[in-house]
Protein backbone atom coordinates (compact mmCIF):
# COMPACT_ATOMS: atom_id res chain seq x y z
CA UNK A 1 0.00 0.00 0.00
CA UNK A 2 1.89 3.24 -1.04
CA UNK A 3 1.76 6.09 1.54
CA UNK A 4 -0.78 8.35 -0.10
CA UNK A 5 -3.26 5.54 0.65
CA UNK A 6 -2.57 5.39 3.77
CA UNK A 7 -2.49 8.81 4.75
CA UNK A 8 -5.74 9.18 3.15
CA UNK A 9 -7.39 6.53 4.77
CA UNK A 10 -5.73 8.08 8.22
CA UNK A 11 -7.73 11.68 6.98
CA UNK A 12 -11.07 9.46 6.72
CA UNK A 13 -11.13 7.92 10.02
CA UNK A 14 -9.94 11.09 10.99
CA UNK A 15 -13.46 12.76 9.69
CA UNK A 16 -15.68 10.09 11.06
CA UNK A 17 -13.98 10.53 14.61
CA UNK A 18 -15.07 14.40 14.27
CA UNK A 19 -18.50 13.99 12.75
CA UNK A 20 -19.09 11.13 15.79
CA UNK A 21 -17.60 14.02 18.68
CA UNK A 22 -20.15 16.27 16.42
CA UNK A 23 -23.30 14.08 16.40
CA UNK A 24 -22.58 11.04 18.19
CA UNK A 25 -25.99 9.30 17.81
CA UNK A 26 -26.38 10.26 14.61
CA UNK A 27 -22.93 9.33 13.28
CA UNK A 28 -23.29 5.55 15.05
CA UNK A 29 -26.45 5.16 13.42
CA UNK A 30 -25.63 5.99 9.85
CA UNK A 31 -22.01 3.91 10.27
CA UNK A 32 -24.29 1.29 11.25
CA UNK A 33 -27.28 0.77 9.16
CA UNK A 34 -27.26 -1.47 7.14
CA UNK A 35 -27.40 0.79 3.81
CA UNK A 36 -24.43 2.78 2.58
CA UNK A 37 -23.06 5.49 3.88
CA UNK A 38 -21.34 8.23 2.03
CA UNK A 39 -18.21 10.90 3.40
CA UNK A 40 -17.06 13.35 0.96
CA UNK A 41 -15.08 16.60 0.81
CA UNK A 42 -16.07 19.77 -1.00
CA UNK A 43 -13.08 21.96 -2.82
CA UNK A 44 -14.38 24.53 0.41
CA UNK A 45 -13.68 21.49 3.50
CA UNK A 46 -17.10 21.11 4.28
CA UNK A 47 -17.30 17.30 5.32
CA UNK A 48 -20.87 15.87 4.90
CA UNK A 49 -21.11 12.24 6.47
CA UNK A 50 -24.78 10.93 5.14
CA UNK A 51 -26.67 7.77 4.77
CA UNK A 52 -30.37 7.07 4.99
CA UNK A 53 -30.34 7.83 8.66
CA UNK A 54 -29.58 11.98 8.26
CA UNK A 55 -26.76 13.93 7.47
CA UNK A 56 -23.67 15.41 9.37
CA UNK A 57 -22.50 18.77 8.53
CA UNK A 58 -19.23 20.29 9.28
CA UNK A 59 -16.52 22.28 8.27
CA UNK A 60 -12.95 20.56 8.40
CA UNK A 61 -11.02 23.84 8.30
CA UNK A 62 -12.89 24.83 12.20
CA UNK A 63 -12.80 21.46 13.59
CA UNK A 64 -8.74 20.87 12.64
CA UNK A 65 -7.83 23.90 14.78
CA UNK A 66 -10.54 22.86 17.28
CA UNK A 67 -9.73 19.06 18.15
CA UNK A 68 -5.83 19.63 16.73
CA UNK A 69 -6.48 17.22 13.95
């Protein structure tokens, strides 16, 4: 696996672990249904975490200096 894989896969888990200090309940229930869920990255950093249980919102630029991520 070449490092830009796993760096990016590092940034992923990364954005779950905010959007689950964000909305915990609702972040456990979309990882967990049994759909798909969906986490993507605007050109902006807004992180959107979605699946058919709701959406979670948030900007990646505020919660970097926020948590230290």
């Amino acid at each position: 696996m070449a490092a830009n894989e796993i760096e990016i896969k590092i940034k992923l888990l990364k954005f779950l672990e905010i959007a689950y200090k964000m909305d915990s309940n609702l972040t456990t229930v979309i990882v967990k249904d049994k759909g798909p869920f969906t986490l993507s990255v605007d050109n902006t950093g807004k992180v959107t975490l979605s699946g058919k249980a709701g959406v979670v919102e948030f900007s990646v630029n505020d919660e970097i200096k926020e948590y230290g991520i």
